[in-house]
PDB file of N, CA and C in Angstrom:
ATOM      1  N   UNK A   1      -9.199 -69.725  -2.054  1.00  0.00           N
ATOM      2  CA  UNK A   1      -9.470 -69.249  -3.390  1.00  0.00           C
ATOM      3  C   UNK A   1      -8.164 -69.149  -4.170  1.00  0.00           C
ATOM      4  N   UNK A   2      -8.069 -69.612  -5.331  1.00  0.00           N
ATOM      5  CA  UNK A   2      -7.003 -69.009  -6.385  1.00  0.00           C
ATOM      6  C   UNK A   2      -6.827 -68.032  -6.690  1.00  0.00           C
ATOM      7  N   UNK A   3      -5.537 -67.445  -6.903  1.00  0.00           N
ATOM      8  CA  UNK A   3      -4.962 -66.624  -7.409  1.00  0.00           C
ATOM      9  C   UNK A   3      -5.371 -66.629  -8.430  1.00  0.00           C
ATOM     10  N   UNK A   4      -5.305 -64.767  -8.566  1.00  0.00           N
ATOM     11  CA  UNK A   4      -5.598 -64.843 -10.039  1.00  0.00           C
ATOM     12  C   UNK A   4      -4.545 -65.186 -11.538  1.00  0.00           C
ATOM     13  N   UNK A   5      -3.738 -65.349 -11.291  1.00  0.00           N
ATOM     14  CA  UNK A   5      -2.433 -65.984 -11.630  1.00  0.00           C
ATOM     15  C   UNK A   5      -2.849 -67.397 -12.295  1.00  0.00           C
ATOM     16  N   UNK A   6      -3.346 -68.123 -10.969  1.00  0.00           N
ATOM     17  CA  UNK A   6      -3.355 -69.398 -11.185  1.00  0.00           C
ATOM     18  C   UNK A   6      -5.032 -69.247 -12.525  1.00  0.00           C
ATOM     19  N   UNK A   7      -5.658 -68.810 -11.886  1.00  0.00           N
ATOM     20  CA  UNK A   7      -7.235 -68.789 -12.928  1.00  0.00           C
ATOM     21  C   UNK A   7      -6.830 -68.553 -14.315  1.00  0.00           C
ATOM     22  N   UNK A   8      -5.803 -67.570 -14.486  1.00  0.00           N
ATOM     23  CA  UNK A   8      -5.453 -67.604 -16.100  1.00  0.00           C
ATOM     24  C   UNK A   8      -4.401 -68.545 -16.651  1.00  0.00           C
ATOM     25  N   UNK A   9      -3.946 -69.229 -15.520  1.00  0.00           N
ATOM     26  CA  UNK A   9      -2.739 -70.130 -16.039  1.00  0.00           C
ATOM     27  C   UNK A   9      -4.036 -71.308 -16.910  1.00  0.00           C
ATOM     28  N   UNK A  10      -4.671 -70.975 -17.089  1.00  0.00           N
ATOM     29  CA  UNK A  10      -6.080 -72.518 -17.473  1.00  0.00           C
ATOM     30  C   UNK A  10      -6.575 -72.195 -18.271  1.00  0.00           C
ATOM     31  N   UNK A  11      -6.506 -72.213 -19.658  1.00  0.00           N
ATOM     32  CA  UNK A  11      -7.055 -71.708 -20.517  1.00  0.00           C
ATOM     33  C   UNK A  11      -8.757 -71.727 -20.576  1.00  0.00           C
ATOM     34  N   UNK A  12      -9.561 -71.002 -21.077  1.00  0.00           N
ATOM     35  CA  UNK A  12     -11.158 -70.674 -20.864  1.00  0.00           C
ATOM     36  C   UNK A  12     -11.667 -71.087 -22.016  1.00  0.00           C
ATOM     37  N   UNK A  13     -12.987 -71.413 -22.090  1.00  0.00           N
ATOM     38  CA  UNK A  13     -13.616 -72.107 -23.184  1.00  0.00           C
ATOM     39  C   UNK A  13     -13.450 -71.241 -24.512  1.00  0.00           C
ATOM     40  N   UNK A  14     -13.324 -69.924 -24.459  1.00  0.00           N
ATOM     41  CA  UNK A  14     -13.451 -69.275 -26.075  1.00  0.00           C
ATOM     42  C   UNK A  14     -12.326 -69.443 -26.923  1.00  0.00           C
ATOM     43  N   UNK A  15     -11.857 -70.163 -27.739  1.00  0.00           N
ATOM     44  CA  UNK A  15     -10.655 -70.130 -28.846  1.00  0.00           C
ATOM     45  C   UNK A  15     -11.860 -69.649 -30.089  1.00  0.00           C
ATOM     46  N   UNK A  16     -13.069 -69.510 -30.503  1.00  0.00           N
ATOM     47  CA  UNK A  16     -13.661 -69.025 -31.916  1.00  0.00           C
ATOM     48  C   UNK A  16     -14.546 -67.640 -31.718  1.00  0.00           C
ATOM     49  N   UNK A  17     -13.944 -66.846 -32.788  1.00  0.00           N
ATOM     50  CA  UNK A  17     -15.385 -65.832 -32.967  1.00  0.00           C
ATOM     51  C   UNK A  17     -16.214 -66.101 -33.477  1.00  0.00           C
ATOM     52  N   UNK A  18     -17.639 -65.814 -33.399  1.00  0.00           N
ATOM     53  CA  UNK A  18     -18.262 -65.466 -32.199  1.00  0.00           C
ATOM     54  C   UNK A  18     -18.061 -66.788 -31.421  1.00  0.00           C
ATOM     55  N   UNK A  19     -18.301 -66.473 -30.282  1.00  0.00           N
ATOM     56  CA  UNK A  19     -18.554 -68.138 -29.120  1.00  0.00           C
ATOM     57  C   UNK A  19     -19.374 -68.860 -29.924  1.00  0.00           C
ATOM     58  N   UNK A  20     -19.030 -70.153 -29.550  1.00  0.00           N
ATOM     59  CA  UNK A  20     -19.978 -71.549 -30.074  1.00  0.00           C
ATOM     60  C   UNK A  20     -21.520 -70.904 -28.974  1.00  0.00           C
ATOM     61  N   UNK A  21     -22.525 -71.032 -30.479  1.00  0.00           N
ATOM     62  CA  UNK A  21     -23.738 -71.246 -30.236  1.00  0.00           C
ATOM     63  C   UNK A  21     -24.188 -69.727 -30.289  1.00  0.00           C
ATOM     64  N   UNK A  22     -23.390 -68.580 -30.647  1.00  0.00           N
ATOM     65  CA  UNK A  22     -23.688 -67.464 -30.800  1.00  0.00           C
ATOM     66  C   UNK A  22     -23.904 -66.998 -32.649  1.00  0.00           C
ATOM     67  N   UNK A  23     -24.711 -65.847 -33.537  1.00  0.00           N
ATOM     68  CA  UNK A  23     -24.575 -66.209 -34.371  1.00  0.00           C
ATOM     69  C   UNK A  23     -23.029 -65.424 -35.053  1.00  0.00           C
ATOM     70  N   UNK A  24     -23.218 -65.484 -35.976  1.00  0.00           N
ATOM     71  CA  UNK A  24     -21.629 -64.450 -36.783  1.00  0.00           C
ATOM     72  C   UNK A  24     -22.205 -63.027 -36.931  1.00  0.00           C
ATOM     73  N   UNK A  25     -20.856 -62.049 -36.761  1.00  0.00           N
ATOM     74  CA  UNK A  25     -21.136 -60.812 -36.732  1.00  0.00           C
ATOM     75  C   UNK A  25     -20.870 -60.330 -37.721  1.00  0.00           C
ATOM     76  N   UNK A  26     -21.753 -59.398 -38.401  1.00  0.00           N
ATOM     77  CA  UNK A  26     -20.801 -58.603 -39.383  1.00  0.00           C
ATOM     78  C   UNK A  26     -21.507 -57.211 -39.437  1.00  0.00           C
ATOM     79  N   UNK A  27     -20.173 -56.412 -39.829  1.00  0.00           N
ATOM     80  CA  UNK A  27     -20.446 -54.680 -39.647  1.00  0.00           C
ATOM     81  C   UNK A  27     -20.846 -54.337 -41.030  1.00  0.00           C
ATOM     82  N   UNK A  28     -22.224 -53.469 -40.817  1.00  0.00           N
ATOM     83  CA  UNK A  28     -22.383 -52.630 -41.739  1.00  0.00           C
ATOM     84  C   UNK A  28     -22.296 -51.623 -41.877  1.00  0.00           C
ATOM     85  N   UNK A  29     -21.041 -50.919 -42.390  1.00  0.00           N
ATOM     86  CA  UNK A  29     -20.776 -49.616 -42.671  1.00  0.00           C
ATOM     87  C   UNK A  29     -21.163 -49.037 -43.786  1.00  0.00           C
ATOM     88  N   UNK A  30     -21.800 -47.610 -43.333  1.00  0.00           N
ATOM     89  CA  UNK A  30     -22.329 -46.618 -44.617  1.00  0.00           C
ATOM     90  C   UNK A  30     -21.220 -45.658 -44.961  1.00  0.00           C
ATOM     91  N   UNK A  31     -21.526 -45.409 -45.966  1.00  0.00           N
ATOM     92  CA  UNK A  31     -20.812 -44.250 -46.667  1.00  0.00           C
ATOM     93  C   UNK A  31     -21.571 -43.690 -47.905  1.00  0.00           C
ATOM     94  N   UNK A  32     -21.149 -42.606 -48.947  1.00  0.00           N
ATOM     95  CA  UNK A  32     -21.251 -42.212 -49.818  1.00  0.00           C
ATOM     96  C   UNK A  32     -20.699 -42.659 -51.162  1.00  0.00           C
ATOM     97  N   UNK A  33     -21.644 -42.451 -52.415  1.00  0.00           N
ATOM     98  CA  UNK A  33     -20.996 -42.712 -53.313  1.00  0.00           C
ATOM     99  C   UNK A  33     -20.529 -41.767 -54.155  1.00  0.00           C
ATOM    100  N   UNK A  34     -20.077 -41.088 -55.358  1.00  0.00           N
ATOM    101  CA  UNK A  34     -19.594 -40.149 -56.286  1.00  0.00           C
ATOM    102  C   UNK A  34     -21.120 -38.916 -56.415  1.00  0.00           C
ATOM    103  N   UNK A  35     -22.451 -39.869 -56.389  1.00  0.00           N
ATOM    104  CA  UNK A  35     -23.437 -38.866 -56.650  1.00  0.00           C
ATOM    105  C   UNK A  35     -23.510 -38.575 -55.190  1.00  0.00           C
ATOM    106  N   UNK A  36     -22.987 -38.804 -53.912  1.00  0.00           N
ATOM    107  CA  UNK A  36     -23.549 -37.928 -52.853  1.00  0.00           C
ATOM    108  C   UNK A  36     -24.408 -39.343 -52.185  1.00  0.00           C
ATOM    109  N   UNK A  37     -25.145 -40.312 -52.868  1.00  0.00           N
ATOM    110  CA  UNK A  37     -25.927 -40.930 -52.079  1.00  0.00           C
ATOM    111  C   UNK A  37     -25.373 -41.854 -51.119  1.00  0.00           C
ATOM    112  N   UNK A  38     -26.060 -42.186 -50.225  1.00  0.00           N
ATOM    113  CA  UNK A  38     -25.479 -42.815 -49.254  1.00  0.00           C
ATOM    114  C   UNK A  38     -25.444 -44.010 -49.129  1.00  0.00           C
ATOM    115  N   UNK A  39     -24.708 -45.258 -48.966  1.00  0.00           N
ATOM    116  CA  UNK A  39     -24.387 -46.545 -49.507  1.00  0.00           C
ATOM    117  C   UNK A  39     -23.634 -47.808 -48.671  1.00  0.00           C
ATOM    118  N   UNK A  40     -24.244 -48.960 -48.229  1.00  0.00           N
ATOM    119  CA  UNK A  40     -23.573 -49.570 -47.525  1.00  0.00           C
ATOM    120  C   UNK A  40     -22.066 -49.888 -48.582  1.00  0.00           C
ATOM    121  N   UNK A  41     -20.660 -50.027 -47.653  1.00  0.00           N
ATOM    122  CA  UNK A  41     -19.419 -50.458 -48.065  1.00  0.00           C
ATOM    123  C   UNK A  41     -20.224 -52.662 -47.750  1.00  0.00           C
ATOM    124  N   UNK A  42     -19.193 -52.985 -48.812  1.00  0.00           N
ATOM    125  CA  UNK A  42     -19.296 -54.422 -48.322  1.00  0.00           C
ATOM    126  C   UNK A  42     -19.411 -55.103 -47.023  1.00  0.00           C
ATOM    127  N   UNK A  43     -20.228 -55.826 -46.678  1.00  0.00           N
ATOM    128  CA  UNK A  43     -20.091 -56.585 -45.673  1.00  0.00           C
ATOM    129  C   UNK A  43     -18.879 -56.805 -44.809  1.00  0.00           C
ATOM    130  N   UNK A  44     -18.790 -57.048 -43.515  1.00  0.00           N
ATOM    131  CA  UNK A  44     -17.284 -57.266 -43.095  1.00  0.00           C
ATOM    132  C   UNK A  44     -17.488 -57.786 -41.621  1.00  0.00           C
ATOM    133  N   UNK A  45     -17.311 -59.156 -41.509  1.00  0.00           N
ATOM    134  CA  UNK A  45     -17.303 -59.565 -40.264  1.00  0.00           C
ATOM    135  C   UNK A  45     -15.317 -60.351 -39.653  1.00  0.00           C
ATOM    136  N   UNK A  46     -14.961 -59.285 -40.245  1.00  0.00           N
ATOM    137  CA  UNK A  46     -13.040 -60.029 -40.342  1.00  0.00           C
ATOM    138  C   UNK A  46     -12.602 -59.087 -38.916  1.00  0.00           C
ATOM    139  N   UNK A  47     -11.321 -58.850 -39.292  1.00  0.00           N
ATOM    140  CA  UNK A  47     -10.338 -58.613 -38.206  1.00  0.00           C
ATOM    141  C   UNK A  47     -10.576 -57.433 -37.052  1.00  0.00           C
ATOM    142  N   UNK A  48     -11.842 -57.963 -36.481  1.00  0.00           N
ATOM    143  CA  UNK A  48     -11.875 -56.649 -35.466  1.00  0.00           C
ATOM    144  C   UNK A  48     -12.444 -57.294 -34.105  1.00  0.00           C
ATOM    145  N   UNK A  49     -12.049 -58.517 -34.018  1.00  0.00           N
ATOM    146  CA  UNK A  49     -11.988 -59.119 -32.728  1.00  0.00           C
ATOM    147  C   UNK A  49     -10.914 -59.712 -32.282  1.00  0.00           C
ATOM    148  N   UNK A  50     -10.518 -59.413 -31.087  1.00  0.00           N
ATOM    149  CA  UNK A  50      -9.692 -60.864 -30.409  1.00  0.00           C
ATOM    150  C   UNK A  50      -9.726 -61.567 -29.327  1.00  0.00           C
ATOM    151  N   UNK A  51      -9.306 -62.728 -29.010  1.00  0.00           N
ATOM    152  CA  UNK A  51      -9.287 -63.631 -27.976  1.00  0.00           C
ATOM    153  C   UNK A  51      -8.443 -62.716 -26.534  1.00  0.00           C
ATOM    154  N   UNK A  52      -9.171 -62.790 -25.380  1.00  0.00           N
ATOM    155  CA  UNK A  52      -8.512 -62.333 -24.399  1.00  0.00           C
ATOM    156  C   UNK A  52      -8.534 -62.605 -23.069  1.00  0.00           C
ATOM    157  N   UNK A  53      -7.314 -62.710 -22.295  1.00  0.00           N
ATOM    158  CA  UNK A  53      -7.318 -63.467 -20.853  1.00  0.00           C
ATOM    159  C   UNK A  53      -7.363 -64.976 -21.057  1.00  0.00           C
ATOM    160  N   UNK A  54      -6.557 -65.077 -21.791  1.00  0.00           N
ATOM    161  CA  UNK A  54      -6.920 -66.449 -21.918  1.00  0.00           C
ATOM    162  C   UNK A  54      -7.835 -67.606 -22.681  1.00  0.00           C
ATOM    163  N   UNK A  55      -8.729 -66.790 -23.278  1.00  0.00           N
ATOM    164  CA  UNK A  55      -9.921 -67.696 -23.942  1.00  0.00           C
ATOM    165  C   UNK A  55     -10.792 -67.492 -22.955  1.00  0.00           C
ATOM    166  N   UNK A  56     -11.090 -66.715 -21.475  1.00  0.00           N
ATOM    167  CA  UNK A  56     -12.151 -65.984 -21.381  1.00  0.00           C
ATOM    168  C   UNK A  56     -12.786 -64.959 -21.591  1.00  0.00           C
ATOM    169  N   UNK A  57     -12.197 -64.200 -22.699  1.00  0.00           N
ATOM    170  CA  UNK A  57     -13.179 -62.832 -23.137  1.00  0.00           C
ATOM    171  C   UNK A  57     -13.137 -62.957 -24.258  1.00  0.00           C
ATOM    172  N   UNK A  58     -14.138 -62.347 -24.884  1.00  0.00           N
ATOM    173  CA  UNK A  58     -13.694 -62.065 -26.263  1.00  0.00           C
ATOM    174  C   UNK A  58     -13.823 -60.472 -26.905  1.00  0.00           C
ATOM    175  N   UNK A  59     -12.834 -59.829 -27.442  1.00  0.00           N
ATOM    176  CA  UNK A  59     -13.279 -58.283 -27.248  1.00  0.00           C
ATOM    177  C   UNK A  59     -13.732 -58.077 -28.911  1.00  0.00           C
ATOM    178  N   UNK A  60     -14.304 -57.653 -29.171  1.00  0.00           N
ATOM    179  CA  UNK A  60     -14.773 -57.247 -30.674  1.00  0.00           C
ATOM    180  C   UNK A  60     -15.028 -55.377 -30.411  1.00  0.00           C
ATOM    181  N   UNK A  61     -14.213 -54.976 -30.840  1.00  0.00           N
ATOM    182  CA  UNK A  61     -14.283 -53.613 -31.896  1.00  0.00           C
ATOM    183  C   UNK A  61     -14.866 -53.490 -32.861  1.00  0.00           C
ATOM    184  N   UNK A  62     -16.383 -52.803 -32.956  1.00  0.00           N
ATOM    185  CA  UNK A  62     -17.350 -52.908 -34.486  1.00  0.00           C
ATOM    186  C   UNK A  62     -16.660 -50.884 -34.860  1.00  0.00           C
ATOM    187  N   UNK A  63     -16.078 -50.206 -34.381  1.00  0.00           N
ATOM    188  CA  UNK A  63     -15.606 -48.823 -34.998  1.00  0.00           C
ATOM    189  C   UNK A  63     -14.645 -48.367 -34.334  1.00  0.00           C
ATOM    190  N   UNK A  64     -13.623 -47.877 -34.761  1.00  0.00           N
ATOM    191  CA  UNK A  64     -12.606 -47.058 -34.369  1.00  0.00           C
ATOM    192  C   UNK A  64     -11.732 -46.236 -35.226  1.00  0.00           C
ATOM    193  N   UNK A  65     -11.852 -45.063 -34.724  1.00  0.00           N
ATOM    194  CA  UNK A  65     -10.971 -43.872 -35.848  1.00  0.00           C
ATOM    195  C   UNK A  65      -9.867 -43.948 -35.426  1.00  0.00           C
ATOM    196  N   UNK A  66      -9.038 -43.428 -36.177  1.00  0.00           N
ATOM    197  CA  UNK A  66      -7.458 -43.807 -35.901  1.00  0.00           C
ATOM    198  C   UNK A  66      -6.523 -42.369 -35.348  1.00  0.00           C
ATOM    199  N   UNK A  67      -7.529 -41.108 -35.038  1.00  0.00           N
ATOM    200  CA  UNK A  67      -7.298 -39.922 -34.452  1.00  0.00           C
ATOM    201  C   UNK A  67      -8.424 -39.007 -33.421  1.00  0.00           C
ATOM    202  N   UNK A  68      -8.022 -38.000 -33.183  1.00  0.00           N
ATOM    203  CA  UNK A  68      -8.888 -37.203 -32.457  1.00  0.00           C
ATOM    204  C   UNK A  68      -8.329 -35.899 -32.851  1.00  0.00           C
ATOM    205  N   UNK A  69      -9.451 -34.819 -33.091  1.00  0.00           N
ATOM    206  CA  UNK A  69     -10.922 -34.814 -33.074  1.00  0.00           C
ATOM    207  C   UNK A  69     -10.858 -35.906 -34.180  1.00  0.00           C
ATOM    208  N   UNK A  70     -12.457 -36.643 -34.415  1.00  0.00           N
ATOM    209  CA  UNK A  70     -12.647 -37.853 -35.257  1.00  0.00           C
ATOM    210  C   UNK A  70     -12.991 -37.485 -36.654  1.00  0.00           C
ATOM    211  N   UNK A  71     -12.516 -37.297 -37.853  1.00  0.00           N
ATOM    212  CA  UNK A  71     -12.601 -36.847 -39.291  1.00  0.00           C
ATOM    213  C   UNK A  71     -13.773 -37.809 -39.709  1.00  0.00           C
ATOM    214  N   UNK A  72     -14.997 -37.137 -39.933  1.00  0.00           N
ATOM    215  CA  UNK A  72     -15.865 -37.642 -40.755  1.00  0.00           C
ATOM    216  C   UNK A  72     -16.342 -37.239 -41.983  1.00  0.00           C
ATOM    217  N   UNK A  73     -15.305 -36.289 -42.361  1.00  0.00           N
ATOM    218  CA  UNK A  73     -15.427 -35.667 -43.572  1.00  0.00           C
ATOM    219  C   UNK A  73     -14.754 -36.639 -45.076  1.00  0.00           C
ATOM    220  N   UNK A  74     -15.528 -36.999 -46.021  1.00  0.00           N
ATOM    221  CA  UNK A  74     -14.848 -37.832 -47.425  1.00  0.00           C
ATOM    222  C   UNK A  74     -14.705 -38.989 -46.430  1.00  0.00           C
ATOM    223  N   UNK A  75     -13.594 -40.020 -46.850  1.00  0.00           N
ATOM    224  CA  UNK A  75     -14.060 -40.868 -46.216  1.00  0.00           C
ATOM    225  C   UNK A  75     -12.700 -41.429 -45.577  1.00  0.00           C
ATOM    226  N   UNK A  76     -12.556 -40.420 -44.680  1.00  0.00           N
ATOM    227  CA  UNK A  76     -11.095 -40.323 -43.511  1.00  0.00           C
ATOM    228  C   UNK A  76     -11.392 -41.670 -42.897  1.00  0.00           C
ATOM    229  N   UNK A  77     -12.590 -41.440 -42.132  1.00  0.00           N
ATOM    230  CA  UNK A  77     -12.882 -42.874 -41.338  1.00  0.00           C
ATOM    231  C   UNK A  77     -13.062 -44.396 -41.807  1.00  0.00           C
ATOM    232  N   UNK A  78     -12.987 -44.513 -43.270  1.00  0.00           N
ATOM    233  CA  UNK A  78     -12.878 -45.635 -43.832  1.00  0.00           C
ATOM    234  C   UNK A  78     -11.678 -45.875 -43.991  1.00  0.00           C
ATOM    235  N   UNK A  79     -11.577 -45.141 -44.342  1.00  0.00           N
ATOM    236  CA  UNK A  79      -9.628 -45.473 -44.686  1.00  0.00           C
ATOM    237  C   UNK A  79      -8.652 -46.145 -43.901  1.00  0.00           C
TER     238      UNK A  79
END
């Protein structure tokens, strides 16, 4: 058997998000507007994936706060 060394020295079929033959992702995030109501933000299927191990994984992050405890108050978490 190969090393695992050698298995990543070989690059893996994924170089595109999503994989060929999968469809496109995109996040819909809610929020609020000035009256209080609640409101999707624009569409967004951009920078929250990347290529990994080589072009065998692909990791996509659809949320992440940028602290702890997590501020969901106004709109900390968009920001």
């Amino acid at each position: 058997m190969a090393s695992q060394e050698d298995f990543f020295a070989t690059p893996g079929p994924l170089s595109t998000f999503p994989a060929p033959g999968l469809r496109d992702i995109q996040r819909h995030i809610t929020t609020h507007n000035e009256a209080g109501a609640g409101v999707f933000l624009p569409l967004d299927n951009g920078d929250h994936h990347s290529n990994m191990a080589n072009g065998r994984a692909i990791s996509n992050i659809i949320y992440n706060q940028s602290g702890l405890p997590v501020d969901l108050n106004g709109t900390a978490d968009v920001k």
